[in-house]
Every structure is written in structure tokens, then in C-alpha cells.
C-alpha atoms as a PDB file:
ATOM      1  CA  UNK A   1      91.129 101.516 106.544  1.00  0.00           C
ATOM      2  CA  UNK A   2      90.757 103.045 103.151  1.00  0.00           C
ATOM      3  CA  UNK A   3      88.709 101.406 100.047  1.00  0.00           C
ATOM      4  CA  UNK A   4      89.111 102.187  96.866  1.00  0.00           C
ATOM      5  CA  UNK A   5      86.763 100.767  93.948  1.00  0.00           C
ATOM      6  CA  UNK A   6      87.489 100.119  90.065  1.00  0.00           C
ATOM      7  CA  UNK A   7      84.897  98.720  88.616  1.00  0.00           C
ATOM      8  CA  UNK A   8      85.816  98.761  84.768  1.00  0.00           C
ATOM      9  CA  UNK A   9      88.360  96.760  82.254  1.00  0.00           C
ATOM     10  CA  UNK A  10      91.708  98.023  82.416  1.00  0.00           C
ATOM     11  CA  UNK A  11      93.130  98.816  79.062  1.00  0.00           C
ATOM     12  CA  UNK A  12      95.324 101.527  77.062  1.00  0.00           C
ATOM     13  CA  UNK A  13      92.089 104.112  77.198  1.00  0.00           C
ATOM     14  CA  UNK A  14      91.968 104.215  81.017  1.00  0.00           C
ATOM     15  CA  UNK A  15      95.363 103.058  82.105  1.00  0.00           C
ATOM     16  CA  UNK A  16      96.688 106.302  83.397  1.00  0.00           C
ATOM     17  CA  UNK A  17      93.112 107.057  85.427  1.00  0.00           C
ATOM     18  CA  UNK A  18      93.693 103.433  87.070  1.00  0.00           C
ATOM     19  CA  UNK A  19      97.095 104.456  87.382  1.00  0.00           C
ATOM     20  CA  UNK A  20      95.805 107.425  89.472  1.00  0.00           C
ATOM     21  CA  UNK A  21      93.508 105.685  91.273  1.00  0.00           C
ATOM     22  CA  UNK A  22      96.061 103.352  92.561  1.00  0.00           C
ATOM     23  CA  UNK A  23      97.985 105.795  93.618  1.00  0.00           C
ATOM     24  CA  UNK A  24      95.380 108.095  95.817  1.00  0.00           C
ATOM     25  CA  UNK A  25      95.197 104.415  97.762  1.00  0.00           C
ATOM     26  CA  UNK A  26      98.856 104.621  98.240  1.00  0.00           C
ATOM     27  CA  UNK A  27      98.522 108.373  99.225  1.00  0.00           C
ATOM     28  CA  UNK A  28      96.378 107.404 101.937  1.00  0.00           C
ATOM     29  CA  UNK A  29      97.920 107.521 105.787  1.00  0.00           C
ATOM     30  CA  UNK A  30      95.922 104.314 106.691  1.00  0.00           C
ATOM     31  CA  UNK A  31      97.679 100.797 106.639  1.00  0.00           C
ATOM     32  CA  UNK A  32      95.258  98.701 105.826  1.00  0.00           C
ATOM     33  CA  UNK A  33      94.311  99.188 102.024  1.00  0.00           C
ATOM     34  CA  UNK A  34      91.446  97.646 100.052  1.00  0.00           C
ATOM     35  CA  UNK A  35      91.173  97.518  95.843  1.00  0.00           C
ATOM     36  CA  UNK A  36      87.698  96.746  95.527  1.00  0.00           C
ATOM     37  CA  UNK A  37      87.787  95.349  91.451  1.00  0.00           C
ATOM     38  CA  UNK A  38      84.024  94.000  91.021  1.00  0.00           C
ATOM     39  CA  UNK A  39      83.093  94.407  87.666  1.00  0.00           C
ATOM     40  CA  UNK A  40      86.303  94.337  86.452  1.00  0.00           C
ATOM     41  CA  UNK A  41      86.714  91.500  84.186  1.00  0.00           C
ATOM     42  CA  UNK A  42      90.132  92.061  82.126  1.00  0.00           C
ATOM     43  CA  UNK A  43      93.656  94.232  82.763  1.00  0.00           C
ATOM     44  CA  UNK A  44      95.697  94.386  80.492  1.00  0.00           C
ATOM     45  CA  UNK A  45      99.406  93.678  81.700  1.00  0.00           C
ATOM     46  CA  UNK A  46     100.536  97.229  82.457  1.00  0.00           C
ATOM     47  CA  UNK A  47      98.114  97.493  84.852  1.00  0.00           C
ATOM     48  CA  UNK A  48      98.879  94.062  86.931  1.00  0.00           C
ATOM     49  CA  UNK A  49     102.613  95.766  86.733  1.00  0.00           C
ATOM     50  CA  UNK A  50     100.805  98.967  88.845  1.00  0.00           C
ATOM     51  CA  UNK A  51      98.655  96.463  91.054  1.00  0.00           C
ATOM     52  CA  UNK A  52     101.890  94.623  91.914  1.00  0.00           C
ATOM     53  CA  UNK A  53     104.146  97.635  92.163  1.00  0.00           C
ATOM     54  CA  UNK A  54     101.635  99.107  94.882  1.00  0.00           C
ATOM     55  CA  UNK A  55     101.396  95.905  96.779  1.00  0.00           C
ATOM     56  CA  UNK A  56     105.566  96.388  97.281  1.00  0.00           C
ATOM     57  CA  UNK A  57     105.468  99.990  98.045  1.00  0.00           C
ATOM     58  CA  UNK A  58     102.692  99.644 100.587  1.00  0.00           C
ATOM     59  CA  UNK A  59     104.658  96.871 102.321  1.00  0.00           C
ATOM     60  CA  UNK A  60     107.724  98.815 102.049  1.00  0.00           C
ATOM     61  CA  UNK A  61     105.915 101.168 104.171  1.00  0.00           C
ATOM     62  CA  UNK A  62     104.341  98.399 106.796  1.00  0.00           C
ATOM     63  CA  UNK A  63     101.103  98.538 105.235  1.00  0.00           C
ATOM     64  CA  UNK A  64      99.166  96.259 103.337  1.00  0.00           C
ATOM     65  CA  UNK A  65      96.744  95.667 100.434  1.00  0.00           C
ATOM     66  CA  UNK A  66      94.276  93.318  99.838  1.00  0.00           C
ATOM     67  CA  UNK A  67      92.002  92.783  96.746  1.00  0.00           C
ATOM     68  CA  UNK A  68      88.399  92.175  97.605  1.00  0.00           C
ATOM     69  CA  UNK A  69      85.420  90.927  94.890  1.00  0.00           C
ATOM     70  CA  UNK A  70      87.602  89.529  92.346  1.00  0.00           C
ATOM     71  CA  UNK A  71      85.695  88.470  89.010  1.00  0.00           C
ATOM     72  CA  UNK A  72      86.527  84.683  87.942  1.00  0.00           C
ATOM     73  CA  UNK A  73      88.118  85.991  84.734  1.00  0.00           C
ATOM     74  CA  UNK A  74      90.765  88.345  86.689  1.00  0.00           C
ATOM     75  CA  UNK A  75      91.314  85.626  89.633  1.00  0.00           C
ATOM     76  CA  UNK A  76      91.997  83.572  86.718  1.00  0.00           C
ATOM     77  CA  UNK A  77      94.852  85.831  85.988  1.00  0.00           C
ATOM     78  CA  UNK A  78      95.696  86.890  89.484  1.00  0.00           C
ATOM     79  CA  UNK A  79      96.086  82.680  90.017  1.00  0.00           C
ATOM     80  CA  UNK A  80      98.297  82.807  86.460  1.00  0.00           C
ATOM     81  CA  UNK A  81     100.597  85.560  87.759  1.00  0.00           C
ATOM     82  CA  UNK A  82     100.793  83.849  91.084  1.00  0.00           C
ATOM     83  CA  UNK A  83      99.622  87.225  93.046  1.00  0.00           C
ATOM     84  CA  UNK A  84      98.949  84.793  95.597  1.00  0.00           C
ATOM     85  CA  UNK A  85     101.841  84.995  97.164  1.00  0.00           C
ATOM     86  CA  UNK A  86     102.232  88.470  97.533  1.00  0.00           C
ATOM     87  CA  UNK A  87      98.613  89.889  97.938  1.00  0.00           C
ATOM     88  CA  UNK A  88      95.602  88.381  99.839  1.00  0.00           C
ATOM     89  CA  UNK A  89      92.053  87.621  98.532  1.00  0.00           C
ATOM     90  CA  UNK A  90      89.068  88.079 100.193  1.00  0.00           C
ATOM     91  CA  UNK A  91      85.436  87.895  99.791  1.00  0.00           C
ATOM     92  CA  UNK A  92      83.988  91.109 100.382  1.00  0.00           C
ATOM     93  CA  UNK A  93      84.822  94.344 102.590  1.00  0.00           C
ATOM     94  CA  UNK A  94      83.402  92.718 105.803  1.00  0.00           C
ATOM     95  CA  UNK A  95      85.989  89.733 105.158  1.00  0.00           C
ATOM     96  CA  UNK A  96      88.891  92.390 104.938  1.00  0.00           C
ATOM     97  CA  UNK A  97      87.652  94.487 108.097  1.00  0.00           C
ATOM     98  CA  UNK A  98      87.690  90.791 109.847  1.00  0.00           C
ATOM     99  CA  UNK A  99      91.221  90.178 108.399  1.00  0.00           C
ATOM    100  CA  UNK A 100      92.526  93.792 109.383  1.00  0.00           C
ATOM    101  CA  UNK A 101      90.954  93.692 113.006  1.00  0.00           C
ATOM    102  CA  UNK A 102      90.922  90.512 114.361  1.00  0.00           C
ATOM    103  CA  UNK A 103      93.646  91.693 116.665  1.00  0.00           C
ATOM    104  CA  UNK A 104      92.555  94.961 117.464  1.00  0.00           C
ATOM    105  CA  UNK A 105      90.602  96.039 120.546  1.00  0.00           C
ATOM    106  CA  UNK A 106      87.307  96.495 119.368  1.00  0.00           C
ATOM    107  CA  UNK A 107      85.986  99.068 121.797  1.00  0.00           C
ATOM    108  CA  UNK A 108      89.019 101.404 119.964  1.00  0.00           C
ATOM    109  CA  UNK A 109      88.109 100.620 117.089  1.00  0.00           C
ATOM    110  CA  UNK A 110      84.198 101.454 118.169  1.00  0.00           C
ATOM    111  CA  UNK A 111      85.657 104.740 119.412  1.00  0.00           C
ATOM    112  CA  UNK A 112      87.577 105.831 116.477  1.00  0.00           C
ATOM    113  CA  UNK A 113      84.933 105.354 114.019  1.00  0.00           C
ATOM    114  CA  UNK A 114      81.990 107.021 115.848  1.00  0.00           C
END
């Protein structure tokens, strides 16, 4: 499982730095992805292009995304776009670890991470 966090407004001035961060989580070997946005409270729409491109790629690649701690004002959005039906929301990072492994043998799991 890999996490990454963006806590800021997406905008012109930082769209190429969420750009990169977006796509270190793609770089990442694991299949089960988390974008952690609290304290983001506005995107412009360049970067819900990059949040939805990512989404594809990853599931072009059998892995998956999920957005965890959404602010009201971007699930707003999110629910305007309709990202619901390509992306799950969750909670918090202990929801998308239950989502991720509630299939999984837990004493691999157990093994793997100490």
C-alpha cells in the first residue's frame, strides 16, 4: 500500500508539483494507492484532469486508487464531476487498509509488514 498526501489548493502556481506528486504514486510497485487530500479545499480543473487520468492508468495496470479525507468543498466537486463512479471514497487510511485487505490473509499481511 502506498499513501501519498496533498494537503494544499491546487492551482496554476503548484500544478506541475501536484502533477509530480501524482505521478511518484503511480511510480509506485504497490496496487493499492491512497491520495490523502485533507486540507485541500479547491483544484482547479487541470488538476481533476491528472486525478482522473491516474485513476485510468492505475486500473489499466490492475491497481487501484482511492481518495481518503476529502474536504466538503472538493467532495462537492468530486460529486459534480461524478468521480463516483470511477474512484472510491473513504473516510480515513484505516477505512482504505479495511477496503484493500478485507480479503487478504492477515497473518501475511502481519508478516510482510513486520
Amino acid at each position: 500500500m502506498r499513501k501519498i498526501q496533498w494537503s494544499q489548493d491546487v492551482s496554476l502556481n503548484n500544478l506541475n508539483e501536484f502533477k509530480d506528486k501524482i505521478n511518484e504514486l503511480l511510480a509506485s510497485p504497490s496496487r493499492q494507492l491512497i491520495l490523502d487530500l485533507k486540507g485541500t479545499k479547491y483544484a482547479n480543473s487541470r488538476a481533476f484532469g491528472i486525478i482522473a487520468y491516474a485513476i485510468v492508468e492505475a486500473k489499466k495496470k490492475d491497481r487501484e486508487i482511492v481518495i481518503i479525507r476529502v474536504e466538503k468543498t472538493m467532495q462537492k466537486l468530486f460529486d459534480i464531476l461524478r468521480f463516483q463512479t470511477i474512484v472510491t471514497f473513504l473516510k480515513d487510511e484505516k477505512e482504505a487498509f479495511d477496503y484493500f485487505f478485507k480479503y487478504e490473509d492477515m497473518s501475511v499481511l502481519t508478516e510482510t509488514i513486520n
